[in-house]
Protein backbone atom coordinates (compact mmCIF):
# COMPACT_ATOMS: atom_id res chain seq x y z
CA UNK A 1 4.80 18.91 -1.52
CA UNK A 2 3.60 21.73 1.10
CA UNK A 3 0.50 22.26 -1.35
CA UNK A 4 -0.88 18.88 -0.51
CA UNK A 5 -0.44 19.55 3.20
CA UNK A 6 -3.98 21.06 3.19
CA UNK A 7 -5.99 17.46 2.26
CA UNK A 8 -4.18 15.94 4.70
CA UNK A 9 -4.23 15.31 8.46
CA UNK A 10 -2.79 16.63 11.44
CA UNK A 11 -0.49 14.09 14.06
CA UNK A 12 -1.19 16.72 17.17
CA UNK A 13 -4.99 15.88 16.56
CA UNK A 14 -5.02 12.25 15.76
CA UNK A 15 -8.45 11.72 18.26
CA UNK A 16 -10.77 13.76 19.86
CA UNK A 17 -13.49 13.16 22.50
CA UNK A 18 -17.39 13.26 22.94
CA UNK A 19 -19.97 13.06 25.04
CA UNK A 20 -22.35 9.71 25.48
CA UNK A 21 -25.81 9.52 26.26
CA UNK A 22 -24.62 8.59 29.75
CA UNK A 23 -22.70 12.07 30.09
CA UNK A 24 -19.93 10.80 30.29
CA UNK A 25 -16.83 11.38 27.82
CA UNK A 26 -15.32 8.86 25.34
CA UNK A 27 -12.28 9.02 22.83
CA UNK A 28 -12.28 8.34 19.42
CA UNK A 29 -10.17 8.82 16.01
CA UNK A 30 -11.16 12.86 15.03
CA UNK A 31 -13.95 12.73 12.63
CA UNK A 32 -13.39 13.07 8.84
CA UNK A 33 -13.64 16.08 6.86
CA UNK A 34 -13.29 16.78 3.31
CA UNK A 35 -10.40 16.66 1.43
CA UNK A 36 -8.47 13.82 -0.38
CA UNK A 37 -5.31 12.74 -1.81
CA UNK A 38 -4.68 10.44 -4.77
CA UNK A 39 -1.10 9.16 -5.51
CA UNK A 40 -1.02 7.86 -9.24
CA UNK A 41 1.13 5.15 -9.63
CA UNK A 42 2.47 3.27 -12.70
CA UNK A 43 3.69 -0.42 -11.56
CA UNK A 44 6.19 -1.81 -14.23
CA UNK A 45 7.30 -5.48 -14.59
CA UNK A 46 10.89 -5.48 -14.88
CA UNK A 47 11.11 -9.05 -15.10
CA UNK A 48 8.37 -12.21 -14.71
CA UNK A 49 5.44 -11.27 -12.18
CA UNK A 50 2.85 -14.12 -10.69
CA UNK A 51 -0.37 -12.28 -10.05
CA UNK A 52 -2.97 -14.94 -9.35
CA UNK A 53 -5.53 -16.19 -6.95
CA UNK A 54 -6.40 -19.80 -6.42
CA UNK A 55 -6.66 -19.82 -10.49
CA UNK A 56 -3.52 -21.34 -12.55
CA UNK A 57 -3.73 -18.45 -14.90
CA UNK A 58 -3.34 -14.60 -13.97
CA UNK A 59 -5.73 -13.09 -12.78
CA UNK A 60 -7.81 -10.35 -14.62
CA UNK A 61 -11.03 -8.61 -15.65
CA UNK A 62 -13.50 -7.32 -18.50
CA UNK A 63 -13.06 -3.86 -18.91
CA UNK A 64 -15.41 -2.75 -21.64
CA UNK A 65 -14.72 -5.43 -24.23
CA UNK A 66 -11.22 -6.45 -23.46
CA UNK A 67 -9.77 -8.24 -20.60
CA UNK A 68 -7.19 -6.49 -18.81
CA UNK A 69 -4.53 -8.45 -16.10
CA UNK A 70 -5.72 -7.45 -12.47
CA UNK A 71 -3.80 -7.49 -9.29
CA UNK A 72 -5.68 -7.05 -6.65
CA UNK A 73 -4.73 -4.08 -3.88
CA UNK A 74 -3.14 -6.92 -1.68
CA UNK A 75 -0.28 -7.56 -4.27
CA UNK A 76 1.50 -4.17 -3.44
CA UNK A 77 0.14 -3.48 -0.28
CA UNK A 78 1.45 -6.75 1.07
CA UNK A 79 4.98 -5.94 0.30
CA UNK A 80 5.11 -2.23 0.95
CA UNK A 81 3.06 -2.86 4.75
CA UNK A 82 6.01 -5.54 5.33
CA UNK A 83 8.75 -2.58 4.07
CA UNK A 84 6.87 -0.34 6.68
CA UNK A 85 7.62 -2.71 9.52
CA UNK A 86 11.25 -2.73 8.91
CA UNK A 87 11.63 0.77 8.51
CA UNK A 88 10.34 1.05 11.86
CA UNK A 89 12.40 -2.00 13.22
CA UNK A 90 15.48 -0.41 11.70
CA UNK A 91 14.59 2.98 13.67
CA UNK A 92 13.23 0.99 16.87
CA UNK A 93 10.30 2.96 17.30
CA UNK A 94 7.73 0.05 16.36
CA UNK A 95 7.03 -3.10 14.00
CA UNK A 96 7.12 -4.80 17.26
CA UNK A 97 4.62 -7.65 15.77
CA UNK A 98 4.93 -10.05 12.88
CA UNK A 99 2.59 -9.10 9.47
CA UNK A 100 -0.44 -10.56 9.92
CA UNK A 101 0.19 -12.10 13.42
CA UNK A 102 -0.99 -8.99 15.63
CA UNK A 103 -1.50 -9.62 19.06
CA UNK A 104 -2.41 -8.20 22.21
CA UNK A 105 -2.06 -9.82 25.80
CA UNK A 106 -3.38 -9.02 29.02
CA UNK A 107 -1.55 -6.16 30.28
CA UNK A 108 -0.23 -4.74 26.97
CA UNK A 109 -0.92 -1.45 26.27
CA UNK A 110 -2.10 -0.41 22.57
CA UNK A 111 1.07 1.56 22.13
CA UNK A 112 3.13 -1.63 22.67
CA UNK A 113 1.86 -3.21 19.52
CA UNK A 114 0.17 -0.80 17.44
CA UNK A 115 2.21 1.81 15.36
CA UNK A 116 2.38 4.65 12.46
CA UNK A 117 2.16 1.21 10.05
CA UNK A 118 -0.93 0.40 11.43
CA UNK A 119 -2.59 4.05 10.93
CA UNK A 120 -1.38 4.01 7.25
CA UNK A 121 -2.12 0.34 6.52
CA UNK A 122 -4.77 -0.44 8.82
CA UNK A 123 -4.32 -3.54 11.44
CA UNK A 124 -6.37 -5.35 13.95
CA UNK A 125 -5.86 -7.47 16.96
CA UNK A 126 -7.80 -9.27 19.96
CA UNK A 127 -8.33 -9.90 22.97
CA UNK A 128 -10.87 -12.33 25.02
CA UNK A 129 -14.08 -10.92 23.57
CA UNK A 130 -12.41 -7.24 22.77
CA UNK A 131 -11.24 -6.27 19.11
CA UNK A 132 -9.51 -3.56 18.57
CA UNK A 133 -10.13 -2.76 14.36
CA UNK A 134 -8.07 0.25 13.14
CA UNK A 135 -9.01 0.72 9.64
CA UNK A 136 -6.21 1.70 7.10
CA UNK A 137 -5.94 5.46 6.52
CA UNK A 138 -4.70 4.51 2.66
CA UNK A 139 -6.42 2.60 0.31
CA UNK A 140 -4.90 0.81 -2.89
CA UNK A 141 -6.60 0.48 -5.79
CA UNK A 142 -6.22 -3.04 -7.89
CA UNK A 143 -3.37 -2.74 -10.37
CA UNK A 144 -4.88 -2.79 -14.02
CA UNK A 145 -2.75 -3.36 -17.10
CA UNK A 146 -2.99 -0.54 -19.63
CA UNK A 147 -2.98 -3.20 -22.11
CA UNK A 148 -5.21 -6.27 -22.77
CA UNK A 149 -4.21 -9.37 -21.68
CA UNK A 150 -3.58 -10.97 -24.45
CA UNK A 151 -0.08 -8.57 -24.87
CA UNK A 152 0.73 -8.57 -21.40
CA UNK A 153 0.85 -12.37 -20.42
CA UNK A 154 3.37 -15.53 -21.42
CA UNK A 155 3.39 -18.64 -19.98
CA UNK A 156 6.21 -21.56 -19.47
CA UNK A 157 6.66 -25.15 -18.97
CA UNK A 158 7.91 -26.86 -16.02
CA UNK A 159 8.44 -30.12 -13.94
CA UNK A 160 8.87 -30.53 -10.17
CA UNK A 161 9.77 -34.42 -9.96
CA UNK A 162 13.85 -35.76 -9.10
CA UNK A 163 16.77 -33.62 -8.28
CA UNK A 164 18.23 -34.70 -11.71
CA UNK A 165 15.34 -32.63 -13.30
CA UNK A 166 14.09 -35.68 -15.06
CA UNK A 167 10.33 -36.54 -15.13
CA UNK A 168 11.33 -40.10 -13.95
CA UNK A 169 9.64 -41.01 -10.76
CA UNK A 170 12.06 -42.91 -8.72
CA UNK A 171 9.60 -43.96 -6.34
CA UNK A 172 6.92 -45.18 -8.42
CA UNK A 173 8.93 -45.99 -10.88
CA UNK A 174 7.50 -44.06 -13.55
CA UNK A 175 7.35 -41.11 -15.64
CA UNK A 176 6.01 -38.45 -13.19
CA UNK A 177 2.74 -36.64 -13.82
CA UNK A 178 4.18 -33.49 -11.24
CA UNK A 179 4.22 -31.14 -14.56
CA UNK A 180 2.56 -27.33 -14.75
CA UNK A 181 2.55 -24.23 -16.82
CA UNK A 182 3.25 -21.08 -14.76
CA UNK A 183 1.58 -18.45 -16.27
CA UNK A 184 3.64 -14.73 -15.90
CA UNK A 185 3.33 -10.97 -16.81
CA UNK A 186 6.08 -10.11 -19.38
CA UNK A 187 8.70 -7.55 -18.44
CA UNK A 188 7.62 -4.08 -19.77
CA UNK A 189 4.40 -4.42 -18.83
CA UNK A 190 2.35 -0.87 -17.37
CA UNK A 191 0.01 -1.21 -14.46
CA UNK A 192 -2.03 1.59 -13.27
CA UNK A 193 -3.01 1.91 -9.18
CA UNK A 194 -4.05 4.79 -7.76
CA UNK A 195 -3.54 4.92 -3.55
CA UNK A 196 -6.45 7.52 -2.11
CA UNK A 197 -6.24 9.08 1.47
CA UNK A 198 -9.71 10.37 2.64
CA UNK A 199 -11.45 12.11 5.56
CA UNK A 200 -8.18 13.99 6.69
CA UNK A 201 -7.30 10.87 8.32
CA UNK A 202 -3.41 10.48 7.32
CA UNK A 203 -1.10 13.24 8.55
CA UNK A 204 2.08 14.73 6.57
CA UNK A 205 3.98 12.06 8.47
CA UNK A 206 2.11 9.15 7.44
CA UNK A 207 2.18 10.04 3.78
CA UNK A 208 5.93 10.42 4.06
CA UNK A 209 6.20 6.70 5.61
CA UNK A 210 3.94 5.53 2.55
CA UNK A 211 6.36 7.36 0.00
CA UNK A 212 9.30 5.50 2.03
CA UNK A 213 7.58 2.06 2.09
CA UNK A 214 6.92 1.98 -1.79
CA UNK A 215 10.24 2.47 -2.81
CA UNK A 216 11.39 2.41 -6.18
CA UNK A 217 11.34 -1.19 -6.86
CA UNK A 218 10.83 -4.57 -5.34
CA UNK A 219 9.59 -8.14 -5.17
CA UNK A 220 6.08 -8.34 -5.78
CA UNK A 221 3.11 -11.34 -6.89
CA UNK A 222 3.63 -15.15 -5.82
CA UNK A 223 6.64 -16.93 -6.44
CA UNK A 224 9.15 -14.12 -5.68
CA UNK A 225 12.11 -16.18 -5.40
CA UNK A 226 11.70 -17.28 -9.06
CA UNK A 227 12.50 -13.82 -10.22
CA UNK A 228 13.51 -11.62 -7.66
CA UNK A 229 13.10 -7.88 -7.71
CA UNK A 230 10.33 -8.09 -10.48
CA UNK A 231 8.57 -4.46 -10.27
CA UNK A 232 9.68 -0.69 -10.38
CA UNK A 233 7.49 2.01 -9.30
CA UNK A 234 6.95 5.37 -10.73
CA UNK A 235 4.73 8.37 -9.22
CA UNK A 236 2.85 9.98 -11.82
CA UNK A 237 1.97 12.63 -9.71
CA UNK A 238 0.31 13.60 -6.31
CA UNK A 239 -3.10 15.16 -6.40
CA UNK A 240 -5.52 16.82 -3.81
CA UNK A 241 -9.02 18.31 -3.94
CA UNK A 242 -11.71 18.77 -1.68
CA UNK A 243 -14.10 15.64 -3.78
CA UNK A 244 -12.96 12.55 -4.53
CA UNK A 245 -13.20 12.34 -8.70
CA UNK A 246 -14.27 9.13 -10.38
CA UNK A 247 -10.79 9.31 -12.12
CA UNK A 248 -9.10 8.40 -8.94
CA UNK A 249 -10.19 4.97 -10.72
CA UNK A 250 -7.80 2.71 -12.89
CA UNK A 251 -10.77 1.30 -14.49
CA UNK A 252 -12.24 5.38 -15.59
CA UNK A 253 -8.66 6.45 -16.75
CA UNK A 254 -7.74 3.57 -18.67
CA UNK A 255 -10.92 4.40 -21.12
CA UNK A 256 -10.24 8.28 -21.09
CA UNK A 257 -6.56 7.15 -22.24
CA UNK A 258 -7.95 4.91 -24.92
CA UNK A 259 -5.57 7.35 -27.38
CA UNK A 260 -2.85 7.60 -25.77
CA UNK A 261 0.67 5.17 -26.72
CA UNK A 262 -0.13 2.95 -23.63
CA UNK A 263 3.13 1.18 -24.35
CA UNK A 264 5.25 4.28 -24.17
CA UNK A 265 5.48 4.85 -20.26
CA UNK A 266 6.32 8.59 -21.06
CA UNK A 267 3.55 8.90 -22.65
CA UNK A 268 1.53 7.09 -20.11
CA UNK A 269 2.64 9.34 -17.68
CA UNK A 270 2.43 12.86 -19.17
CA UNK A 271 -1.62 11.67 -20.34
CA UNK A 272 -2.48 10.73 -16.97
CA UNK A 273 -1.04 13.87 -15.46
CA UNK A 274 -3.02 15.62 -17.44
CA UNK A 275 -6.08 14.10 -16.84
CA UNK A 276 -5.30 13.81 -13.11
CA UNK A 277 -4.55 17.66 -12.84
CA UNK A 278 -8.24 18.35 -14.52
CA UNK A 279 -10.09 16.80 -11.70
CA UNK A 280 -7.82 18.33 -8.54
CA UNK A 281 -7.54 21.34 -7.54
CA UNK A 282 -3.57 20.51 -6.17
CA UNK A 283 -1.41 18.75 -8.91
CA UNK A 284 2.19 17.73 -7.60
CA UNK A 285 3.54 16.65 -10.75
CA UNK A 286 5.81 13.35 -11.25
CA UNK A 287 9.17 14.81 -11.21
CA UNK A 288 8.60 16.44 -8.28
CA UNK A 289 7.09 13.85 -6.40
CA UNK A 290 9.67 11.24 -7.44
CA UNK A 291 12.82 13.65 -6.15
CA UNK A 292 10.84 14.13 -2.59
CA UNK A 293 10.62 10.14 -2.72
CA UNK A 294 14.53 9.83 -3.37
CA UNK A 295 15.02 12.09 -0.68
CA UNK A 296 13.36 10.81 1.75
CA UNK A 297 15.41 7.56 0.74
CA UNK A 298 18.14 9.07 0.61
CA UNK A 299 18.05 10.41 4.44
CA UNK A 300 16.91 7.26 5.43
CA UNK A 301 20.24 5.75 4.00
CA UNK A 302 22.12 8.46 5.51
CA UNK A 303 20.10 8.30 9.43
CA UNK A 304 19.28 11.81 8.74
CA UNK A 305 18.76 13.34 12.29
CA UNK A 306 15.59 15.47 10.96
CA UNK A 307 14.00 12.21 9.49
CA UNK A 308 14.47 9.81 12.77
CA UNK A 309 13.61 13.01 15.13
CA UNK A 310 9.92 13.07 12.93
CA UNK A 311 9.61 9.57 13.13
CA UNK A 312 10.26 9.61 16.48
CA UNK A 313 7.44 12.13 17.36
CA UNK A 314 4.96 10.86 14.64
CA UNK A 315 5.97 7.36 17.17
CA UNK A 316 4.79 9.37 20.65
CA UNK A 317 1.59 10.37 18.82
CA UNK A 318 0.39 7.54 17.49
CA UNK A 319 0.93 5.15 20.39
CA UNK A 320 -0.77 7.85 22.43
CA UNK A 321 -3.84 7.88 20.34
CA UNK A 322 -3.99 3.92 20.21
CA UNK A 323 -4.22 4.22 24.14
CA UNK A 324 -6.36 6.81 24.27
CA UNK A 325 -9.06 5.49 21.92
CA UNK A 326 -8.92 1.81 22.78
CA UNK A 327 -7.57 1.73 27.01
CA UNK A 328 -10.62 2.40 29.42
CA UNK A 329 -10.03 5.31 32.07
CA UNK A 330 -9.43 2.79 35.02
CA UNK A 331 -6.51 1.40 33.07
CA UNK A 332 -5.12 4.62 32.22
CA UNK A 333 -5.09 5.41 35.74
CA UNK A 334 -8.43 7.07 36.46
CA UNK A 335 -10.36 10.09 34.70
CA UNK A 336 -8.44 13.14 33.97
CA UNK A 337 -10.14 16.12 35.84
């Protein structure tokens, strides 16, 4: 993984300053320069999955002349920005706000509620009339399925009336009209998502913490506690160039795999590798990515003293970038000479 270190970030230079038409100085997150990284990820169903919006049915797309299931970049990044908070909970060095719910009071210095989640994930929070936006150094593609609709989607029948399960209405006193159809991807199903880091923007540690916050499988879509765990994760690969290529796209590589077995996910992965590793000039292939992901599970299990010592540094830069960028110079104590 040392290849990709070159498209990527650095956590000693996080920020950097400049000088206002004033004259006076003024920190800010370091400017971007070229160089990306795409992660290609294959999402599997491995049992029932609700993807939907405010629509009954799944939610999905035209894509040339078929309609593919869509989840849109919130369905995984949801779960995996929650995962982030508790690894940082479990190692005490952040997640000190609820998902969602990020708040900053009088008094409270950036650092206190702003972490290494919120540089990977992007957050925001107020205060009075300030905001303080920190835009996500990752970005998740939507999830398309590989294969139309049609062969990716069931549905089922259900009732929500009496305990007894009956569609009796005990209160009305008649049969009840509380009946839906829940609409699911079938288990087996292959969805493609691609997460891109531009700009130099996410350091070595921050792609780490992603790696650690996807996992290998987990509880994904609406209605989680129907199913459970419901979707495994596999990295294709890990893939760095200088330009962003328009295959970084799910919706570009499903057409150039238009003859591949997109049903066979060994298949599916060796074609997109090799499509992938045309278009970078770094390929980290899938193997090799997926055994630095156990790892870094793995000494997370363990409380590997190497892995909490880098979190715990990655902790003291981050928190002193947040103050530096977003606390004025009277609250940090006065100008530094």
């Amino acid at each position: 993984m040392k290849e990709i270190r070159q498209f990527l970030g650095d956590i000693e230079e996080l920020c950097m300053t400049s000088r206002g038409e004033d004259g006076k100085e003024y920190t800010h997150p370091k400017w971007k320069n070229l160089g990306c990284v795409n992660i290609a990820v294959l999402r599997e169903a491995i049992a029932p999955v609700v993807f939907r919006n405010a629509e009954q049915e799944i939610t999905d797309i035209e894509v040339g002349t078929d309609v593919y299931v869509r989840a849109v970049p919130n369905k995984f990044k949801y779960p995996e920005r929650s995962r982030g908070l508790q690894i940082l909970r479990a190692m005490k060095i952040g997640g000190n706000r609820p998902q969602n719910r990020t708040t900053k009071g009088s008094g409270v210095k950036p650092s206190e509620v702003f972490d290494l989640n919120a540089l990977v994930f992007g957050d925001s929070a107020s205060e009075g009339q300030a905001i303080y936006p920190i835009k996500a150094a990752v970005n998740y593609s939507d999830g398309l399925s590989l294969l139309p609709k049609t062969d990716c989607v069931a549905s089922t029948f259900h009732n929500r009336a009496m305990e007894d399960g009956s569609l009796f209405d005990a209160v009305k006193k008649e049969s009840s009209s509380n009946i839906f159809t829940r609409h699911f991807i079938k288990p087996g199903t292959l969805m493609l998502q691609v997460l891109s880091t531009r700009g130099k923007l996410l350091p070595t540690e921050g792609l780490d913490h992603l790696m650690l916050c996807m996992g290998i499988a987990g509880s994904y879509g609406g209605q989680t506690s129907i199913t459970g765990t419901n979707i495994r994760s596999r990295i294709v690969g890990v893939y760095g160039g200088i330009f962003e290529p328009e295959q970084s796209s799910p919706y570009i590589l499903v057409k150039e795999m238009a003859k591949t077995d997109l049903s066979n996910c060994d298949a599916v992965e060796k074609s997109l590798h090799q499509i992938m590793q045309k278009y970078h000039q770094v390929s980290i292939e899938g193997k090799t990515a997926q055994a630095y992901q156990t790892e870094l599970i793995r000494r997370f299990e363990k409380n590997d003293a190497g892995l909490i010592t880098a979190y715990k540094h990655a902790a003291e830069k981050v928190g002193e970038f947040f103050d530096r960028w977003f606390m004025k110079d009277k609250e940090k104590g006065g100008k530094k000479k």
